[in-house]
Protein backbone atom coordinates (compact mmCIF):
# COMPACT_ATOMS: atom_id res chain seq x y z
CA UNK A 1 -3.37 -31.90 -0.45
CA UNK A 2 -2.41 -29.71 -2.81
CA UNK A 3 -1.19 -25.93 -1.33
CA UNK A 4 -2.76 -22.65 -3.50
CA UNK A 5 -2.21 -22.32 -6.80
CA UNK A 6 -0.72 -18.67 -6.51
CA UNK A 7 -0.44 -17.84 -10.62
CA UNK A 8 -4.36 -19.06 -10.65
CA UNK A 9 -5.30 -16.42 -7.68
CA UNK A 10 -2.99 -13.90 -8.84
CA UNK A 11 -4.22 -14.08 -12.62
CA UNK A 12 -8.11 -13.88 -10.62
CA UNK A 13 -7.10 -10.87 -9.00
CA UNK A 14 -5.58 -9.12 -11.89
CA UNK A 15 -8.80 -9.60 -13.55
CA UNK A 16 -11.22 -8.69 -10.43
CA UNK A 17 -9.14 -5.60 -10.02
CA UNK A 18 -9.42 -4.32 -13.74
CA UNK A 19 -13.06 -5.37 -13.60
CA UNK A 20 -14.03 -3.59 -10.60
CA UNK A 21 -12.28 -0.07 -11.13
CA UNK A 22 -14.76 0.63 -13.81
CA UNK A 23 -17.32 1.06 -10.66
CA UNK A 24 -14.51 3.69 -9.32
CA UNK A 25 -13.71 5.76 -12.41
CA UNK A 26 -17.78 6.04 -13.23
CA UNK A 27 -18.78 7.27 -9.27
CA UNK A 28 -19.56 10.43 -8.35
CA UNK A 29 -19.09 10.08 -4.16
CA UNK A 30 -22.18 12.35 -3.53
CA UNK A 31 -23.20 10.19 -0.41
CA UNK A 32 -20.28 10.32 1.98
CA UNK A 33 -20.42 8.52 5.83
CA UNK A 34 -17.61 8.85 8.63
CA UNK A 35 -16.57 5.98 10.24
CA UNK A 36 -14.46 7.02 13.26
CA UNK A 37 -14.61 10.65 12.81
CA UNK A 38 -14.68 13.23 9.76
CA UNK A 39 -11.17 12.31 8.57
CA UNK A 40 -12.09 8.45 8.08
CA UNK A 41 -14.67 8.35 5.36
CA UNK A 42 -16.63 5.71 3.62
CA UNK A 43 -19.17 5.99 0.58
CA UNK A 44 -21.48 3.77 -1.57
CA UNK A 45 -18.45 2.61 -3.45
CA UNK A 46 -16.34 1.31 -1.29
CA UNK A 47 -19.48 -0.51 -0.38
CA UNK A 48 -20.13 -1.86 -3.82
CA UNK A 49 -16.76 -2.83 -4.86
CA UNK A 50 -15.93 -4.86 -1.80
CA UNK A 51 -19.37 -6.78 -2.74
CA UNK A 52 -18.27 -7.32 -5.95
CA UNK A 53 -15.15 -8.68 -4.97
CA UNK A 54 -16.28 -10.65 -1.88
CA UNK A 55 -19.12 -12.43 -4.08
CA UNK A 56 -16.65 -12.95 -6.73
CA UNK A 57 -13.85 -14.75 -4.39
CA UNK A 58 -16.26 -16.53 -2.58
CA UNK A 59 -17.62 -18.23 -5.58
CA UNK A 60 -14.24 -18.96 -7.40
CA UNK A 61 -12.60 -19.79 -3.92
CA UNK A 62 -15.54 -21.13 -1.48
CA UNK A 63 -12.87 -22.71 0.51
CA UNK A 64 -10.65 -19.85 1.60
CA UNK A 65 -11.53 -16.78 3.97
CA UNK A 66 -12.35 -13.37 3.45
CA UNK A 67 -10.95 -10.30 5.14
CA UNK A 68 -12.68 -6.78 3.69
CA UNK A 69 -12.42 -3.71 4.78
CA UNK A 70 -16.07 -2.60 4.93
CA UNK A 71 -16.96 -5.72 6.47
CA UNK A 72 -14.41 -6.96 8.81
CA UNK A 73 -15.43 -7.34 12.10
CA UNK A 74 -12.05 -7.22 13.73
CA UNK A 75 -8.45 -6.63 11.56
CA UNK A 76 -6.71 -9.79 12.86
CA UNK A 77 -4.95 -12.52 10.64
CA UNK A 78 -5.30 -16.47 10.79
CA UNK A 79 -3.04 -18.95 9.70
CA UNK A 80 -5.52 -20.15 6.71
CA UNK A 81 -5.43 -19.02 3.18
CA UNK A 82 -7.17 -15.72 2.90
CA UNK A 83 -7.64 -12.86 0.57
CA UNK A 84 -7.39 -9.55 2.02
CA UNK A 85 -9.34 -6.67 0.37
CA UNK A 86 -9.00 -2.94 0.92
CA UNK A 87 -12.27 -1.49 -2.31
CA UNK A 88 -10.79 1.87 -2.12
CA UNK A 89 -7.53 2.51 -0.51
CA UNK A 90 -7.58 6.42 -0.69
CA UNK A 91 -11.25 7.10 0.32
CA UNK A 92 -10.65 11.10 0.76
CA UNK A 93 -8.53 10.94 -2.25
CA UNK A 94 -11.64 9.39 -3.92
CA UNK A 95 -14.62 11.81 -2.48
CA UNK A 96 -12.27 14.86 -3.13
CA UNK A 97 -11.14 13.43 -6.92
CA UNK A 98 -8.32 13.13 -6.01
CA UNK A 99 -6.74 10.26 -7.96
CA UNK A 100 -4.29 8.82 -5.88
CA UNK A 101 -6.72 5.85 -5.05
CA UNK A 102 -6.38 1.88 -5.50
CA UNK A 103 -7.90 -1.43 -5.43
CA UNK A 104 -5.68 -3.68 -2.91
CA UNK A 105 -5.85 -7.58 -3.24
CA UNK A 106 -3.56 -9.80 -1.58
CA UNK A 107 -3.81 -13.65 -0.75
CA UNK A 108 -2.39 -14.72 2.61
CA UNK A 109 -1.16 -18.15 4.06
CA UNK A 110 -0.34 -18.70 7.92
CA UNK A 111 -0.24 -14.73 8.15
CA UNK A 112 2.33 -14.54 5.13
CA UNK A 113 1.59 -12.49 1.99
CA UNK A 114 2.00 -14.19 -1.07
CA UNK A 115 -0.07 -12.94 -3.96
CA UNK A 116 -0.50 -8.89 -4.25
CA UNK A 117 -2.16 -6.99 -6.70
CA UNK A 118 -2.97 -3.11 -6.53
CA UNK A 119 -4.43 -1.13 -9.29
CA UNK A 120 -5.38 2.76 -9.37
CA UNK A 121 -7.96 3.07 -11.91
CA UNK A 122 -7.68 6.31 -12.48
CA UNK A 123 -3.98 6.26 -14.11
CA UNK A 124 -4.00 2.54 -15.03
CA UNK A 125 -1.17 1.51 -13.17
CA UNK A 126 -1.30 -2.02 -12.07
CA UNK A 127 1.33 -3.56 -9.82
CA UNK A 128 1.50 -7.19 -9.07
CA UNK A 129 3.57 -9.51 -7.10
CA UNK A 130 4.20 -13.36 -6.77
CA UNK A 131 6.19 -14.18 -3.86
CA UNK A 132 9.25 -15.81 -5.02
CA UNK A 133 8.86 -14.43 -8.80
CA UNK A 134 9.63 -10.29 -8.36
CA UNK A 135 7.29 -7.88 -8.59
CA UNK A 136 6.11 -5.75 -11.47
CA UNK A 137 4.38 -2.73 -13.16
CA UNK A 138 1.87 -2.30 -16.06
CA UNK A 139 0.96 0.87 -17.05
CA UNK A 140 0.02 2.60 -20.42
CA UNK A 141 3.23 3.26 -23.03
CA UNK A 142 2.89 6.95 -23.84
CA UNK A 143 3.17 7.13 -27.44
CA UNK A 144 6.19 8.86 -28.87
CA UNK A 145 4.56 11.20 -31.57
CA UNK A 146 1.06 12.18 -32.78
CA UNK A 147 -0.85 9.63 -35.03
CA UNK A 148 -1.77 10.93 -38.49
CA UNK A 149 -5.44 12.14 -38.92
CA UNK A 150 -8.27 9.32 -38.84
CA UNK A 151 -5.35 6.89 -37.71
CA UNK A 152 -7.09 5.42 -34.60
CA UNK A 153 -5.12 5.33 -31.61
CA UNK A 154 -4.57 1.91 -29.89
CA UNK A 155 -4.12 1.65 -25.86
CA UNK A 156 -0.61 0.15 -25.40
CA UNK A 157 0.83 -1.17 -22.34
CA UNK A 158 4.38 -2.14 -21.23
CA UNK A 159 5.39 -4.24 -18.06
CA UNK A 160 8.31 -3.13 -16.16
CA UNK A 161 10.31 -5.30 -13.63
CA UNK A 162 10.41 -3.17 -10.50
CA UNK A 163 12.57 -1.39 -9.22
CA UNK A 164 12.50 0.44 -11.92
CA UNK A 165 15.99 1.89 -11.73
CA UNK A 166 18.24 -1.46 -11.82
CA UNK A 167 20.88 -1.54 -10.16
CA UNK A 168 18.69 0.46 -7.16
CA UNK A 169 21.25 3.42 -5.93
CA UNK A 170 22.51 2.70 -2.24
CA UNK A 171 20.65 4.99 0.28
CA UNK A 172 23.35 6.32 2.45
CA UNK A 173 21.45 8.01 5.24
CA UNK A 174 17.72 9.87 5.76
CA UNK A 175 19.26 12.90 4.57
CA UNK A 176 19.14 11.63 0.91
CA UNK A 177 15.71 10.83 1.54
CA UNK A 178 12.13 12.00 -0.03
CA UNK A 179 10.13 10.06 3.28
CA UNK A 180 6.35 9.10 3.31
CA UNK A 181 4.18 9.46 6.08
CA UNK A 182 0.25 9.84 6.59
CA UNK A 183 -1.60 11.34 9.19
CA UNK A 184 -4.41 8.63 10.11
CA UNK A 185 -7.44 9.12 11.51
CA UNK A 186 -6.40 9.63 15.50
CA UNK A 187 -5.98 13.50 15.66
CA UNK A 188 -4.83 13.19 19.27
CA UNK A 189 -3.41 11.12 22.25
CA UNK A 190 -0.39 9.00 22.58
CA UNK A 191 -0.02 7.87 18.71
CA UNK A 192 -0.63 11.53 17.01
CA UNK A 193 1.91 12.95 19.46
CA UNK A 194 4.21 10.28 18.42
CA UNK A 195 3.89 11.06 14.82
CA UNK A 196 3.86 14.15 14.88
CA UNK A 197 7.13 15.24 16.97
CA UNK A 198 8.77 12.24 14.64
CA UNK A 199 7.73 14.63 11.57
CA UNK A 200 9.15 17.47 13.32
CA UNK A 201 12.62 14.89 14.00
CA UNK A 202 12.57 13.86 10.48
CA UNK A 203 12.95 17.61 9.16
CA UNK A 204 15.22 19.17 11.80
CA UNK A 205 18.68 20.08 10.59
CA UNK A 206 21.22 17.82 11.84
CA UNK A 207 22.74 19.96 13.72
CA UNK A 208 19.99 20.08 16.29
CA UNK A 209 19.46 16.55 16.22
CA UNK A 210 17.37 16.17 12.98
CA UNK A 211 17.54 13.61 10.18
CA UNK A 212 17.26 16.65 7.67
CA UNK A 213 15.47 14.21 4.88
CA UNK A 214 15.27 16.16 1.75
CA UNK A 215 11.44 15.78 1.65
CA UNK A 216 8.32 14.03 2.92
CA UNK A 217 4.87 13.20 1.52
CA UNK A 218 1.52 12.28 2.86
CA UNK A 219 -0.32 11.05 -0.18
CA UNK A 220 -3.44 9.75 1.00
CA UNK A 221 -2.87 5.78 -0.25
CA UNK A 222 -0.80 2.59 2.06
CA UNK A 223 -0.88 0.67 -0.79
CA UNK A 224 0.25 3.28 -3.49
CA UNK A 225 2.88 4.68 -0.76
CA UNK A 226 4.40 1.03 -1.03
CA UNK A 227 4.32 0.65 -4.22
CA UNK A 228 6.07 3.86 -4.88
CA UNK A 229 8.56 2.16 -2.59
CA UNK A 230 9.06 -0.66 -4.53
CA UNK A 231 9.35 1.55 -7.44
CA UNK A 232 12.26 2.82 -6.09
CA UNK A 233 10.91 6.84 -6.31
CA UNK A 234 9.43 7.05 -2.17
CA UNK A 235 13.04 5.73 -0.43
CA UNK A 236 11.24 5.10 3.22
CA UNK A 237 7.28 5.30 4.20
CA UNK A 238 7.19 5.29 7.99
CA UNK A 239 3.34 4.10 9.22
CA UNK A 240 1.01 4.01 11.97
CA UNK A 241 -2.81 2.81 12.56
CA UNK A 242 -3.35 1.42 9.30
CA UNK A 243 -4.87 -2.43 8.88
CA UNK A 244 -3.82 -5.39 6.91
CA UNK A 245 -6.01 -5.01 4.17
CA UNK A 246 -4.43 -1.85 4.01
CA UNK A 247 -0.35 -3.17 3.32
CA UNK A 248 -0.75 -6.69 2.58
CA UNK A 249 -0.77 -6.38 -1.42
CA UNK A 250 1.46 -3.66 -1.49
CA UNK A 251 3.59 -6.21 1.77
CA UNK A 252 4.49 -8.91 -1.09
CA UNK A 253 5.15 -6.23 -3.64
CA UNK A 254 7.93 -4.29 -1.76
CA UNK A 255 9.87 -7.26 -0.76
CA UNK A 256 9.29 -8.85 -4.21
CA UNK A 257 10.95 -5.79 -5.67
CA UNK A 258 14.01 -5.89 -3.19
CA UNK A 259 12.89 -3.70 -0.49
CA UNK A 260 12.28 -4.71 3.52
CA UNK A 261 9.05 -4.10 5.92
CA UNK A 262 9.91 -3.48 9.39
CA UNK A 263 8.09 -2.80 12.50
CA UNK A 264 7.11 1.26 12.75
CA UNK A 265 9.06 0.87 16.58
CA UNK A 266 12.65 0.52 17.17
CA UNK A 267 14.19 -3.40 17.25
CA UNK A 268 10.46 -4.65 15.23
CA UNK A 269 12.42 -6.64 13.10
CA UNK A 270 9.81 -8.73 12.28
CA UNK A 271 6.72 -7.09 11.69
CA UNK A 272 2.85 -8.80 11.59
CA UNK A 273 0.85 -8.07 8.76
CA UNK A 274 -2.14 -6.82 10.99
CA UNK A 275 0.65 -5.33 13.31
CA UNK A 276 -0.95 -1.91 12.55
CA UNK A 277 2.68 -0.09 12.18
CA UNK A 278 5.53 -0.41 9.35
CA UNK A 279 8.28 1.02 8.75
CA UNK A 280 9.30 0.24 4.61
CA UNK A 281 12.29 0.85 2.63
CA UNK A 282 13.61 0.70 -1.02
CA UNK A 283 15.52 -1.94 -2.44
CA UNK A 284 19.53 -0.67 -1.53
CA UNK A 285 18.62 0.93 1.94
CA UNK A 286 20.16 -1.46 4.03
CA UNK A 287 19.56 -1.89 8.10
CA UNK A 288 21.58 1.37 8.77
CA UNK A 289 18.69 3.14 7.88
CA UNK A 290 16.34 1.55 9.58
CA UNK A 291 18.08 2.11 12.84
CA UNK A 292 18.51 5.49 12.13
CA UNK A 293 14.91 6.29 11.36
CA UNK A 294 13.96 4.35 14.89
CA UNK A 295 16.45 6.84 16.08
CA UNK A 296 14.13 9.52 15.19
CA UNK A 297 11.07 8.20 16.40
CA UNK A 298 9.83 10.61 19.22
CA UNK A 299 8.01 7.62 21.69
CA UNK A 300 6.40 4.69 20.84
CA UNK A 301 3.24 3.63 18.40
CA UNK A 302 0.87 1.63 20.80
CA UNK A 303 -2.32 0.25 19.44
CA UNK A 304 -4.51 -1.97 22.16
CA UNK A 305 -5.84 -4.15 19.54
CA UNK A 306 -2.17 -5.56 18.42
CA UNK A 307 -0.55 -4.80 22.07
């Protein structure tokens, strides 16, 4: 039998991502619902697109699973093929118009990424990855100078190997760093403790045993965070309490481009997918890197549902 036809699913989800966003850009998030508490939103959208998407996979694929955010009934990975779906990733971003926001598809096999696409609507920027064929950007080409009058303008679009900068600079230590991290939705107990004293660690000046990174960023979006990664213009995003459908596009994307994934504790060097904590670096920061940023973690990330 005949194993997926990854160009065919990632061509599909190119489309179905491009198709869907116009349900995004044309919302106004008036009616908004909380999920775990008021920092972990959800609204009609999210709703719709993942319906969209699901009906759409289900009759182009019938054979393979489905893993969706809005209707998942637990986060956990099989070995067969399966697309993983996060509608919005960037749900606050979304209700407060924000527009850091994207559609995430990936396509799994035996708990392996292989097909990721993520596209924020709002700025057009589409990044896909086959694995085994590098990992790219498509995004609209600015125009150099001002058409004449009654010229009509026509959208243009270029497609950029990523990283973009090629040959990647080397990434010495943290303290050349601009670091992503995100709050999540658990505002207290073992894990925000963890994250936050590791923020606080990540900042210090060396000479009281911080990393001293030049800056860090919570942006609001896994899936953009990684892509930025794989740009090469976010050098580390350090993660906690997110899903799979939340890293498993941008998962294939990263390491497409030339960068790692790594468990968010010290010595996870090989992470699960629906692992629930990540650790993600740049093409040319090597393992040095990572064991210094486990060096700065303040505890441990525990999450009963992986542990």
């Amino acid at each position: 039998m005949a194993g997926p036809d990854l160009q065919n699913i990632h061509d599909f989800l190119e489309g179905l991502a491009r198709k869907a966003a116009g349900l995004i850009t044309s919302a106004n998030p008036a009616n908004v619902d909380t999920k775990k508490n008021s920092s972990d939103l959800v609204t009609e959208t999210d709703k719709a697109v993942e319906d969209l998407i699901s009906s759409s996979l289900k009759a182009e694929y019938p054979d393979y699973s489905f893993l969706g955010e809005e209707t998942a009934q637990s986060g956990r990975l099989t070995d067969a093929p399966t697309f993983i779906v996060d509608p919005i990733d960037g749900t606050t971003n979304f209700v407060h118009a924000h527009p850091y926001v994207s559609i995430s598809l990936a396509f799994a096999h035996k708990r392996t990424p292989l097909v990721g696409v993520v596209y924020n609507p709002f700025t057009q920027h589409l990044y896909t990855a086959i694995k085994g064929h590098g990992a790219y950007l498509t995004s609209p080409k600015i125009p150099s100078s001002f058409p004449d009058e009654g010229v009509k303008v026509e959208s243009q679009y270029e497609k950029r190997k990523l990283p973009l900068r090629s040959p990647p600079a080397p990434l010495p230590d943290l303290s050349h760093a601009m670091v992503a991290v995100e709050y999540g939705n658990e505002r207290h107990g073992n894990n925000w403790d963890c994250k936050i004293s590791t923020f606080s660690a990540l900042g210090r000046d060396k000479s009281i045993d911080g990393a001293m990174v030049q800056s860090v960023r919570s942006l609001g979006s896994a899936e953009l965070n990684m892509c930025s990664v794989a740009r090469g213009d976010i050098d580390v995003y350090w993660e906690g309490g997110c899903w799979a459908w939340d890293v498993a596009a941008g998962w294939v994307i990263v390491e497409e481009a030339g960068g790692m994934v790594v468990g968010g504790n010290k010595g996870e060097w090989t992470p699960k997918v629906d692992g629930r904590r990540y650790l993600v670096l740049r093409a040319g920061a090597g393992k040095a890197v990572v064991e210094e940023f486990w060096g700065k973690i303040q505890g441990k990330l525990v999450y009963e549902d992986t542990d």
